[in-house]
N, C-alpha and C. Protein backbone atom coordinates (compact mmCIF):
# COMPACT_ATOMS: atom_id res chain seq x y z
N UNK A 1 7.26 9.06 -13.27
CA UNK A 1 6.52 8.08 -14.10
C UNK A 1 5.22 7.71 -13.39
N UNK A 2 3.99 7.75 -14.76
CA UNK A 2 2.87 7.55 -13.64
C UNK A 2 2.70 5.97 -13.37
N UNK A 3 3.23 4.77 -13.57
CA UNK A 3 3.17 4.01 -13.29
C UNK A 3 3.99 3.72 -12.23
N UNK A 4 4.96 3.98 -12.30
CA UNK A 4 6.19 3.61 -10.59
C UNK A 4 5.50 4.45 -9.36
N UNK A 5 4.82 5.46 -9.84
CA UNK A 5 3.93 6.40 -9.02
C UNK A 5 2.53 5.41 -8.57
N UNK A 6 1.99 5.08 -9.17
CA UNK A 6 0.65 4.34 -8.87
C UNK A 6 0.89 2.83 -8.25
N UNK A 7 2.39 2.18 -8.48
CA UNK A 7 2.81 1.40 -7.98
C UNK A 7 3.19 1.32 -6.54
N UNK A 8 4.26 2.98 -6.12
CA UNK A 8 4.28 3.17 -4.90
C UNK A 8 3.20 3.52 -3.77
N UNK A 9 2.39 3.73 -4.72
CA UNK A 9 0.34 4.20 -3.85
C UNK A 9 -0.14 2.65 -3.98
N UNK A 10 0.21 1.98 -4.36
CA UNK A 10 -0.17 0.60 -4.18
C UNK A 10 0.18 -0.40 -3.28
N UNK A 11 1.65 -0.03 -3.31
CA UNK A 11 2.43 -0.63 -1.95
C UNK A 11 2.08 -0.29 -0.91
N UNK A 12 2.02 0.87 -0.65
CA UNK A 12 1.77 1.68 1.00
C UNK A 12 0.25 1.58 0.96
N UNK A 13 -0.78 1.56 0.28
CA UNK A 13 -2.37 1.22 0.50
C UNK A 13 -2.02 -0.60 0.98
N UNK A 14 -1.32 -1.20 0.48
CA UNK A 14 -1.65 -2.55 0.50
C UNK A 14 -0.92 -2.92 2.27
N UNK A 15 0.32 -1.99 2.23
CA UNK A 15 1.07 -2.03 3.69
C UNK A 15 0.05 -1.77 4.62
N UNK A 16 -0.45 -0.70 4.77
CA UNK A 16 -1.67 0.09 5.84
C UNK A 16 -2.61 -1.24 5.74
N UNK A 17 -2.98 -1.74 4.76
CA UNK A 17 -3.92 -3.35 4.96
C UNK A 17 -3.94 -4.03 5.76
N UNK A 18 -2.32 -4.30 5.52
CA UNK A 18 -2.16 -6.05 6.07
C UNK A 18 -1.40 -5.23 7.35
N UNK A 19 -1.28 -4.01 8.09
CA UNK A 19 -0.90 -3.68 9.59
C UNK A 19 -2.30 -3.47 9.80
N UNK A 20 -3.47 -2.40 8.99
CA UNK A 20 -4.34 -2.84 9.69
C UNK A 20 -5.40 -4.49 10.40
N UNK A 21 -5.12 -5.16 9.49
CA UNK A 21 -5.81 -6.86 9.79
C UNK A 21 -4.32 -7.07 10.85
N UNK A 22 -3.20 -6.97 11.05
CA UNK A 22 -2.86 -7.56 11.68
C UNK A 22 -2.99 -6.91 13.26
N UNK A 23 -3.17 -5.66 13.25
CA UNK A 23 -3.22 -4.39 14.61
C UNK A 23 -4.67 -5.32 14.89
N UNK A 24 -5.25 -5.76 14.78
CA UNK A 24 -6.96 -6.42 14.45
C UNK A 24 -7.23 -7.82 15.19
């Protein structure tokens, strides 16, 4: 499904975020 798909690319872009500001 392309939405549970664009959802899970949303989670892991938003994860890599908030480890990068926190590695920071």
């Amino acid at each position: 499904n392309l939405v549970h798909l664009g959802a899970f690319v949303g989670s892991v872009a938003l994860m890599w975020m908030i480890r990068a500001v926190l590695s920071h």
